[in-house]
PDB file of N, CA and C in Angstrom:
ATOM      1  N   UNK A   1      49.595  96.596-207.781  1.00  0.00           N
ATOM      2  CA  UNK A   1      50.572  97.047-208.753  1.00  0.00           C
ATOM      3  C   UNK A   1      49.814  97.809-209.828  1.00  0.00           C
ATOM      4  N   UNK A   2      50.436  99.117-210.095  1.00  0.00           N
ATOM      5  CA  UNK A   2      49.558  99.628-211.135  1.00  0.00           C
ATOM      6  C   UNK A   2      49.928  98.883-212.667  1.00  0.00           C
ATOM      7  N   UNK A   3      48.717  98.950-213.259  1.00  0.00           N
ATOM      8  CA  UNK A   3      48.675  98.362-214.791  1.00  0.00           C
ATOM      9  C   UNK A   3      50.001  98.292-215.474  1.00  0.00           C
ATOM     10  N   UNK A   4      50.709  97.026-215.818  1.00  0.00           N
ATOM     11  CA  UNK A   4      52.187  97.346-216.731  1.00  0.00           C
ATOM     12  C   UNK A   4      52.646  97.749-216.024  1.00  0.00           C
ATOM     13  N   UNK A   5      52.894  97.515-214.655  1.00  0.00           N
ATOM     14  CA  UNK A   5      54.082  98.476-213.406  1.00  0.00           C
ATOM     15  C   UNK A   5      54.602  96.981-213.267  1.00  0.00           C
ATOM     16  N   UNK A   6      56.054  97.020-212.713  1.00  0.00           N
ATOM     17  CA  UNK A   6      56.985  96.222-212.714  1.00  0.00           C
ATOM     18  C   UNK A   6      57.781  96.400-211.103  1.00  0.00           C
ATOM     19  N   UNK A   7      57.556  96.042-210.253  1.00  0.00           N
ATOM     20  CA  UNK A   7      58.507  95.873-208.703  1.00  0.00           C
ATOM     21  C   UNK A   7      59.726  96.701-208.894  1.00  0.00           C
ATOM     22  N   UNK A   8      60.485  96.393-210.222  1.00  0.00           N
ATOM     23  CA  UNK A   8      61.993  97.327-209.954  1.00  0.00           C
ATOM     24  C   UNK A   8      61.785  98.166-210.996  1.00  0.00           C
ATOM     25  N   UNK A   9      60.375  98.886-211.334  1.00  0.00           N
ATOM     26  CA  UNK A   9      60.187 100.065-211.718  1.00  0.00           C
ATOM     27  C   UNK A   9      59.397 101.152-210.900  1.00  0.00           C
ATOM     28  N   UNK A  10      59.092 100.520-209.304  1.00  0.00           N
ATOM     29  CA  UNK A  10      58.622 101.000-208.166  1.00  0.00           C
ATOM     30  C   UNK A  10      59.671 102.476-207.987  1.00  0.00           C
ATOM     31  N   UNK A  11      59.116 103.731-207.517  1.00  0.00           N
ATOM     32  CA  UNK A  11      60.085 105.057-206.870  1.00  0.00           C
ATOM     33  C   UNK A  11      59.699 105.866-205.938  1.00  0.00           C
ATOM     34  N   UNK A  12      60.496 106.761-205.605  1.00  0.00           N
ATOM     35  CA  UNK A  12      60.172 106.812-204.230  1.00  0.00           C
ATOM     36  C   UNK A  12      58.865 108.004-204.363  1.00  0.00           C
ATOM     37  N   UNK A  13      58.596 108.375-205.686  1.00  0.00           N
ATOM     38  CA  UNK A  13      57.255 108.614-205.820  1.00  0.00           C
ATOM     39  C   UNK A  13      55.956 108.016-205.262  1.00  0.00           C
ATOM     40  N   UNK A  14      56.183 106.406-205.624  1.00  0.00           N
ATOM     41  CA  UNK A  14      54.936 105.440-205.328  1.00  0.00           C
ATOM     42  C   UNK A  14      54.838 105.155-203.852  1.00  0.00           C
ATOM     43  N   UNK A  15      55.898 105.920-202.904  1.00  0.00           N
ATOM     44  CA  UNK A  15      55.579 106.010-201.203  1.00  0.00           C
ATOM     45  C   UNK A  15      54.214 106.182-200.552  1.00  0.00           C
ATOM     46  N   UNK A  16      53.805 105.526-199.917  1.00  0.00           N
ATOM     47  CA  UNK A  16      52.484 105.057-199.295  1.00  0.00           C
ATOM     48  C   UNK A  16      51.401 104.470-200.105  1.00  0.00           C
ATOM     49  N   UNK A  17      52.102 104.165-201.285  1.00  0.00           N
ATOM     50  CA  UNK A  17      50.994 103.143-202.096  1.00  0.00           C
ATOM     51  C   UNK A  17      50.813 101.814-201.578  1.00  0.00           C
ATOM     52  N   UNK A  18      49.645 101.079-201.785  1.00  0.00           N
ATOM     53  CA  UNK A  18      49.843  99.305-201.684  1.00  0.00           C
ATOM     54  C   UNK A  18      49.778  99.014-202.654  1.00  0.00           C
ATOM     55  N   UNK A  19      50.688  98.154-202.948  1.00  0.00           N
ATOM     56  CA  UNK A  19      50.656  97.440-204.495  1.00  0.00           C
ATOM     57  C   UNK A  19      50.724  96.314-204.107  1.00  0.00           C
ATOM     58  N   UNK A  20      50.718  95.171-204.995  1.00  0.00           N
ATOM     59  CA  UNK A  20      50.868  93.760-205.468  1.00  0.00           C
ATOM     60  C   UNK A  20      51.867  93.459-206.433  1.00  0.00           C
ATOM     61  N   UNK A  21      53.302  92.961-206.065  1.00  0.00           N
ATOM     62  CA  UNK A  21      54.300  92.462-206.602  1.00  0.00           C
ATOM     63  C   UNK A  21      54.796  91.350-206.750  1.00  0.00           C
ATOM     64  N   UNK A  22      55.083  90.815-208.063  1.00  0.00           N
ATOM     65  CA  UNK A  22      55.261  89.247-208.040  1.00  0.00           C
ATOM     66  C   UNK A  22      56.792  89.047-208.508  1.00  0.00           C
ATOM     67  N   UNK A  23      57.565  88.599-208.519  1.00  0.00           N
ATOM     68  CA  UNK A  23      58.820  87.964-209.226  1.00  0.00           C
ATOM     69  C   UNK A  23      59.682  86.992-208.185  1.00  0.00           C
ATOM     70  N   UNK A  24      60.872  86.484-208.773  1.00  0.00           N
ATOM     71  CA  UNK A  24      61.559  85.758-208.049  1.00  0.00           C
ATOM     72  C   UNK A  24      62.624  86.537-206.691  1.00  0.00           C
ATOM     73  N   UNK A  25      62.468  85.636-205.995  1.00  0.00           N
ATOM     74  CA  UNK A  25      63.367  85.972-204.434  1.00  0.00           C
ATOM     75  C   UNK A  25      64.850  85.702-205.274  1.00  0.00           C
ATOM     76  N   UNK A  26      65.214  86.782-205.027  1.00  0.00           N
ATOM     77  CA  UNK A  26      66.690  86.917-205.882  1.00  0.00           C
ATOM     78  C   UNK A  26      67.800  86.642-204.353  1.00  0.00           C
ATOM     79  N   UNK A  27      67.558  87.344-202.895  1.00  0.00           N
ATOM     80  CA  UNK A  27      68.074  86.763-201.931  1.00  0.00           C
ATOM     81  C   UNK A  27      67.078  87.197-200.658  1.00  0.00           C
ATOM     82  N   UNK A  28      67.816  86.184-199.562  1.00  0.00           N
ATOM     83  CA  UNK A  28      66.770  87.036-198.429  1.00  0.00           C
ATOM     84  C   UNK A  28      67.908  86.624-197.325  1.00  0.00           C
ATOM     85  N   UNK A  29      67.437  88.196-196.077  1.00  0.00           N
ATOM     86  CA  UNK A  29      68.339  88.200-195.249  1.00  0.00           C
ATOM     87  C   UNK A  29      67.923  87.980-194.068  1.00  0.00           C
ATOM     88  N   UNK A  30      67.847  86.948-192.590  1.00  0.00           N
ATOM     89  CA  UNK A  30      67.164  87.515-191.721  1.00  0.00           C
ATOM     90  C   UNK A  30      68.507  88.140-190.706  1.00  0.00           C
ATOM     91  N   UNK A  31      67.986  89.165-190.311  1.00  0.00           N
ATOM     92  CA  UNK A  31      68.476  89.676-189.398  1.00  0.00           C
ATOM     93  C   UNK A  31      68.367  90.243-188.193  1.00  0.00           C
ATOM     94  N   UNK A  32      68.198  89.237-187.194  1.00  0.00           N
ATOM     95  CA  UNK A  32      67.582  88.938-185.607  1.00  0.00           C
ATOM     96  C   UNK A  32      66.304  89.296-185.675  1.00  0.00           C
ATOM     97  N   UNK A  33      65.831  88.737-187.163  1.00  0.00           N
ATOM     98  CA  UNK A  33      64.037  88.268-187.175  1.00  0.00           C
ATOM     99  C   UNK A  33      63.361  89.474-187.882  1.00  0.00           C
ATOM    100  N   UNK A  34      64.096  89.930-188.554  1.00  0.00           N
ATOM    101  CA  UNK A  34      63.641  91.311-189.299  1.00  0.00           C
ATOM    102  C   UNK A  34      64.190  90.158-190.746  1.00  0.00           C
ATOM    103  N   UNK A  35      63.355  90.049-191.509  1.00  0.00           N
ATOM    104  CA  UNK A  35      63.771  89.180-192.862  1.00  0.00           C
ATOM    105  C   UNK A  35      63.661  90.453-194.043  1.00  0.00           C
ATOM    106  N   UNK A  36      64.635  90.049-194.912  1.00  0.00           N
ATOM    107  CA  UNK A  36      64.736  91.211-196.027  1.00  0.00           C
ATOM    108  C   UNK A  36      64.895  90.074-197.025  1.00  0.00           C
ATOM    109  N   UNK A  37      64.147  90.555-197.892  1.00  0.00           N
ATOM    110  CA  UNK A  37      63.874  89.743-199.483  1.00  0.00           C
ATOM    111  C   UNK A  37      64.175  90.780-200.362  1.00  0.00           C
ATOM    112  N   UNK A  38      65.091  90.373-201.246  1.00  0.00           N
ATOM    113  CA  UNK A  38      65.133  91.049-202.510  1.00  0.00           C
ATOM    114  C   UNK A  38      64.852  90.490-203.764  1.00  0.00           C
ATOM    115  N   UNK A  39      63.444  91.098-204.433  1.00  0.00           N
ATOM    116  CA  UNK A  39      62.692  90.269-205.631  1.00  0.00           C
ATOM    117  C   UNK A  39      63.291  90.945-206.663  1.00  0.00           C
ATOM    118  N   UNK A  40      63.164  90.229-207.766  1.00  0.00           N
ATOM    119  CA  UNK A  40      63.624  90.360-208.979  1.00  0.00           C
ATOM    120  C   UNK A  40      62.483  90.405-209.883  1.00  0.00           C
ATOM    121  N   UNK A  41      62.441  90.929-210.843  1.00  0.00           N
ATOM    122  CA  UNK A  41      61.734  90.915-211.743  1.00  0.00           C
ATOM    123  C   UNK A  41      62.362  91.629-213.393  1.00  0.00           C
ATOM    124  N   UNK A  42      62.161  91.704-213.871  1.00  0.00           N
ATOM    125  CA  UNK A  42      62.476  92.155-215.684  1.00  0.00           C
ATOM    126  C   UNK A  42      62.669  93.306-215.480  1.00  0.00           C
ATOM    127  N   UNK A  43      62.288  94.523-214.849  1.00  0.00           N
ATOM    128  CA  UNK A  43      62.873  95.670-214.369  1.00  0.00           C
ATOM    129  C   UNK A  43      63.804  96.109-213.175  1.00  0.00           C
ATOM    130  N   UNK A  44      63.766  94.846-212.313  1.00  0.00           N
ATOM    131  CA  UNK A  44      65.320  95.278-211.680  1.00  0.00           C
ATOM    132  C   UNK A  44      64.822  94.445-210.231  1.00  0.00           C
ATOM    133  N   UNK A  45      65.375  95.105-209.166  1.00  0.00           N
ATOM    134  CA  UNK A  45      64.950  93.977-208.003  1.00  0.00           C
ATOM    135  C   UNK A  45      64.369  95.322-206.598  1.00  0.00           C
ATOM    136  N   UNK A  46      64.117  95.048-206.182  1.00  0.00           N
ATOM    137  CA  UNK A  46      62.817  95.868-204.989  1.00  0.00           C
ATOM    138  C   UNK A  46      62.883  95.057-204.095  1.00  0.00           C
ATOM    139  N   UNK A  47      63.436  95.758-202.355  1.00  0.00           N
ATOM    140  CA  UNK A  47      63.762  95.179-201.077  1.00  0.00           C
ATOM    141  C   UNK A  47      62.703  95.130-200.573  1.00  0.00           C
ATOM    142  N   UNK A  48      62.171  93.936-200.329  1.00  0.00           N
ATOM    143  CA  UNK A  48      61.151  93.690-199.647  1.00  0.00           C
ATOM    144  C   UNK A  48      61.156  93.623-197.915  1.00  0.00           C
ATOM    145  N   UNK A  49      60.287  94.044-197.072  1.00  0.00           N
ATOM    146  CA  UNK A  49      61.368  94.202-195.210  1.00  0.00           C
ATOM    147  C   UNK A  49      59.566  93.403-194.051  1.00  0.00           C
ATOM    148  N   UNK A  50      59.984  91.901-193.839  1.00  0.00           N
ATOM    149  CA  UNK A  50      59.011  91.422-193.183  1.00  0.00           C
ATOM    150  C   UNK A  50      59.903  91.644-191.444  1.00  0.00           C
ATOM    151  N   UNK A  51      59.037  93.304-191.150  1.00  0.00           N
ATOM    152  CA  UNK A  51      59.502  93.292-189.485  1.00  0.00           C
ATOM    153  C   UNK A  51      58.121  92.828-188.171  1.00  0.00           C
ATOM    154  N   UNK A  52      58.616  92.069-187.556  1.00  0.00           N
ATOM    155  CA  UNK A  52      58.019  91.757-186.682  1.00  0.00           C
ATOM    156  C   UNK A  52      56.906  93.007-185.882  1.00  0.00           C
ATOM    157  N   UNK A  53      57.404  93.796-185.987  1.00  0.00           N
ATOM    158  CA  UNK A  53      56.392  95.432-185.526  1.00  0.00           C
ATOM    159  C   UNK A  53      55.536  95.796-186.086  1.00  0.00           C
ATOM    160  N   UNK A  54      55.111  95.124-187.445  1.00  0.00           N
ATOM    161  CA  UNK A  54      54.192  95.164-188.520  1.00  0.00           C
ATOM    162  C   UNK A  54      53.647  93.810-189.404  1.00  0.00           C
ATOM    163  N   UNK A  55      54.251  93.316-188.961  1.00  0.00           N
ATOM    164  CA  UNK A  55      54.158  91.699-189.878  1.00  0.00           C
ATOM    165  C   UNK A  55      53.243  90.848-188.723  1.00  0.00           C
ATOM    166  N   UNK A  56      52.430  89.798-189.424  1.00  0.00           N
ATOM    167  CA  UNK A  56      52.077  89.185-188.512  1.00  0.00           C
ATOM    168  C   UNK A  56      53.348  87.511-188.146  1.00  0.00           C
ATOM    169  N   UNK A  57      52.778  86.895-186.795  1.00  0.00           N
ATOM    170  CA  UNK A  57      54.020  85.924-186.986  1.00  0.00           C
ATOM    171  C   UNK A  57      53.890  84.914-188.276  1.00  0.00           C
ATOM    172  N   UNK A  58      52.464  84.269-188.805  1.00  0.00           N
ATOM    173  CA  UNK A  58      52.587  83.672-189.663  1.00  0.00           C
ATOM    174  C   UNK A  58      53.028  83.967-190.862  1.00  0.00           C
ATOM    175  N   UNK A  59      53.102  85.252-191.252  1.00  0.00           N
ATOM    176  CA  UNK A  59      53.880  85.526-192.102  1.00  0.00           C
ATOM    177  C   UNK A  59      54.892  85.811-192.438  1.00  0.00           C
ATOM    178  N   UNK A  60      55.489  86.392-190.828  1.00  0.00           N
ATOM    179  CA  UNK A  60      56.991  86.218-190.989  1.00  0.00           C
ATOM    180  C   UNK A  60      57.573  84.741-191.120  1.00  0.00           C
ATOM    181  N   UNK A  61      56.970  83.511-190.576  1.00  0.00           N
ATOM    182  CA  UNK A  61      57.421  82.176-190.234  1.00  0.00           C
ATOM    183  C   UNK A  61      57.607  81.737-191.886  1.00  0.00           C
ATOM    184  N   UNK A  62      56.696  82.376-193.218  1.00  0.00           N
ATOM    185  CA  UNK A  62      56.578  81.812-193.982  1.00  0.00           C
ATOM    186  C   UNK A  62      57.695  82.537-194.860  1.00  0.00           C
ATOM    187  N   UNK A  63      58.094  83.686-194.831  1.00  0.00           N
ATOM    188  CA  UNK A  63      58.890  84.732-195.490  1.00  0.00           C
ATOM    189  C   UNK A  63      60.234  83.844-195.262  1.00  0.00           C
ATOM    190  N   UNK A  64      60.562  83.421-194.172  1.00  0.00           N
ATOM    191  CA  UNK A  64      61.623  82.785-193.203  1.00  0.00           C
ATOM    192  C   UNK A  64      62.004  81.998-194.033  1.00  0.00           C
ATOM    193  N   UNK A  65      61.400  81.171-194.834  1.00  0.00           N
ATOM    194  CA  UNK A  65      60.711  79.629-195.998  1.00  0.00           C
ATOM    195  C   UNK A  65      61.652  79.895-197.049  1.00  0.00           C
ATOM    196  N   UNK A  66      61.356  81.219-197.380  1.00  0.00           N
ATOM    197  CA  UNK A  66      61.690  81.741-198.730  1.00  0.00           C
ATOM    198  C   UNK A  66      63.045  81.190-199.165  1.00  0.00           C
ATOM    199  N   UNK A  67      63.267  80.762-200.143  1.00  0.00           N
ATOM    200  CA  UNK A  67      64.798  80.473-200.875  1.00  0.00           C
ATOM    201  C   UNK A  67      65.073  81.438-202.405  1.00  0.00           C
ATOM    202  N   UNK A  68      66.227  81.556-202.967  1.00  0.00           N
ATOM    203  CA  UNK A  68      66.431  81.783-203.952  1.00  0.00           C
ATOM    204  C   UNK A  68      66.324  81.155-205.265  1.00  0.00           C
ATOM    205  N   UNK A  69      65.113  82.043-206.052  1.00  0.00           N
ATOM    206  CA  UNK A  69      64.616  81.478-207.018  1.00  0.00           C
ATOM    207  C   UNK A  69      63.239  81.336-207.321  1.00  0.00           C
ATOM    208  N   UNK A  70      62.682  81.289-205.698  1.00  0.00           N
ATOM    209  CA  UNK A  70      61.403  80.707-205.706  1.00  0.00           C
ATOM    210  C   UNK A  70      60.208  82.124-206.595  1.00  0.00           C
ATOM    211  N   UNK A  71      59.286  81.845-207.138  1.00  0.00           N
ATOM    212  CA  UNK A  71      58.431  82.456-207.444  1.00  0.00           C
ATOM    213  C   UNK A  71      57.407  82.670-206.565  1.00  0.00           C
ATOM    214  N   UNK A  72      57.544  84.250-206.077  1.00  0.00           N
ATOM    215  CA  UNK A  72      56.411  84.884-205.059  1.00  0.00           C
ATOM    216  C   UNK A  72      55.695  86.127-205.490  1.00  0.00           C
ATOM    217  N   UNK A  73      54.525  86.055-204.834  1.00  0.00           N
ATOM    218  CA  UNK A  73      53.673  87.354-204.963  1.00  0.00           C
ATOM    219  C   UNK A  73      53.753  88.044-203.374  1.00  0.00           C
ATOM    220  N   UNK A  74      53.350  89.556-203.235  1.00  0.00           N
ATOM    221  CA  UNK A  74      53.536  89.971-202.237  1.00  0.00           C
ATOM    222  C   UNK A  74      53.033  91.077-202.058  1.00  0.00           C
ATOM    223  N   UNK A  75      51.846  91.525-201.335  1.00  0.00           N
ATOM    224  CA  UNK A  75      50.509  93.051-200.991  1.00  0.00           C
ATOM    225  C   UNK A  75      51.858  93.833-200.051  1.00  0.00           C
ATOM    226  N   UNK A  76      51.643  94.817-200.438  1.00  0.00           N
ATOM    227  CA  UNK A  76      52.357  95.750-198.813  1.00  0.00           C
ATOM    228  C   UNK A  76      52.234  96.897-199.420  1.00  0.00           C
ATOM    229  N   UNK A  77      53.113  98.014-198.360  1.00  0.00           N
ATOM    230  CA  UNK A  77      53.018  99.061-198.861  1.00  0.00           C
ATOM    231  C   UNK A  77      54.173  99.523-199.046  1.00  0.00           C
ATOM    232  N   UNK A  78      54.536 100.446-200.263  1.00  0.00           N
ATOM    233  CA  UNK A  78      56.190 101.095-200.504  1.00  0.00           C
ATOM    234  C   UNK A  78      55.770 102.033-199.260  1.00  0.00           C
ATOM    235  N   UNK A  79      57.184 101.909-198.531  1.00  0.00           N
ATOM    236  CA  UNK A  79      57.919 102.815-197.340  1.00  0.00           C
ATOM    237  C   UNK A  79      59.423 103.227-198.084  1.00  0.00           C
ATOM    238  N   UNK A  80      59.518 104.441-197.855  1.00  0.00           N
ATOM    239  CA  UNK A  80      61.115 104.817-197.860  1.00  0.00           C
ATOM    240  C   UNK A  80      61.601 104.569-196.718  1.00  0.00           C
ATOM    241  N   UNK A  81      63.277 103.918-196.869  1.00  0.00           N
ATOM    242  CA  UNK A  81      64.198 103.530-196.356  1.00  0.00           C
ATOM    243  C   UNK A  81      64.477 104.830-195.360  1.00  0.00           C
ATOM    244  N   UNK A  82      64.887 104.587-193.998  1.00  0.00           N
ATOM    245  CA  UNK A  82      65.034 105.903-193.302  1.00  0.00           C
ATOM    246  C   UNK A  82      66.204 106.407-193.708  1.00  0.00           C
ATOM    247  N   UNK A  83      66.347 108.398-193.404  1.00  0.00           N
ATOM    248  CA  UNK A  83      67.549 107.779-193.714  1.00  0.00           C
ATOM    249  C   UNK A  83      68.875 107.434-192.781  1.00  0.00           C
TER     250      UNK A  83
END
């Protein structure tokens, strides 16, 4: 995360960056094993997307875990949404 950067102040500028984002799991979706997290933080909330084609399994098994509320950190890289 760059210095004083905030998850839902992420744009589609910061595409192919890796950052480090922390705030609360505001919800998460799985959908036939593709899990979508949406974090929250003080600037807004940023879709997080653990797909099996890129994820490893232990980390999808743990994403899976996730509930609303919980406090997480999270490395990846911003991708734009296709369209």
């Amino acid at each position: 995360m760059r210095p004083g950067g905030l998850a839902g102040a992420l744009r589609s500028a910061d595409a192919g960056r890796s950052v480090t984002v922390a705030g609360w799991v505001h919800r998460v979706r799985n959908l036939g094993g593709i899990i979508f997290v949406d974090l929250r933080d003080r600037a807004g909330l940023l879709q997080v997307s653990f797909n099996p084609d890129y994820t490893s399994p232990p980390v999808i098994a743990a994403a899976d875990t996730l509930g609303q509320e919980f406090v997480v950190q999270i490395e990846g890289k911003i991708v734009l949404r296709p369209p």
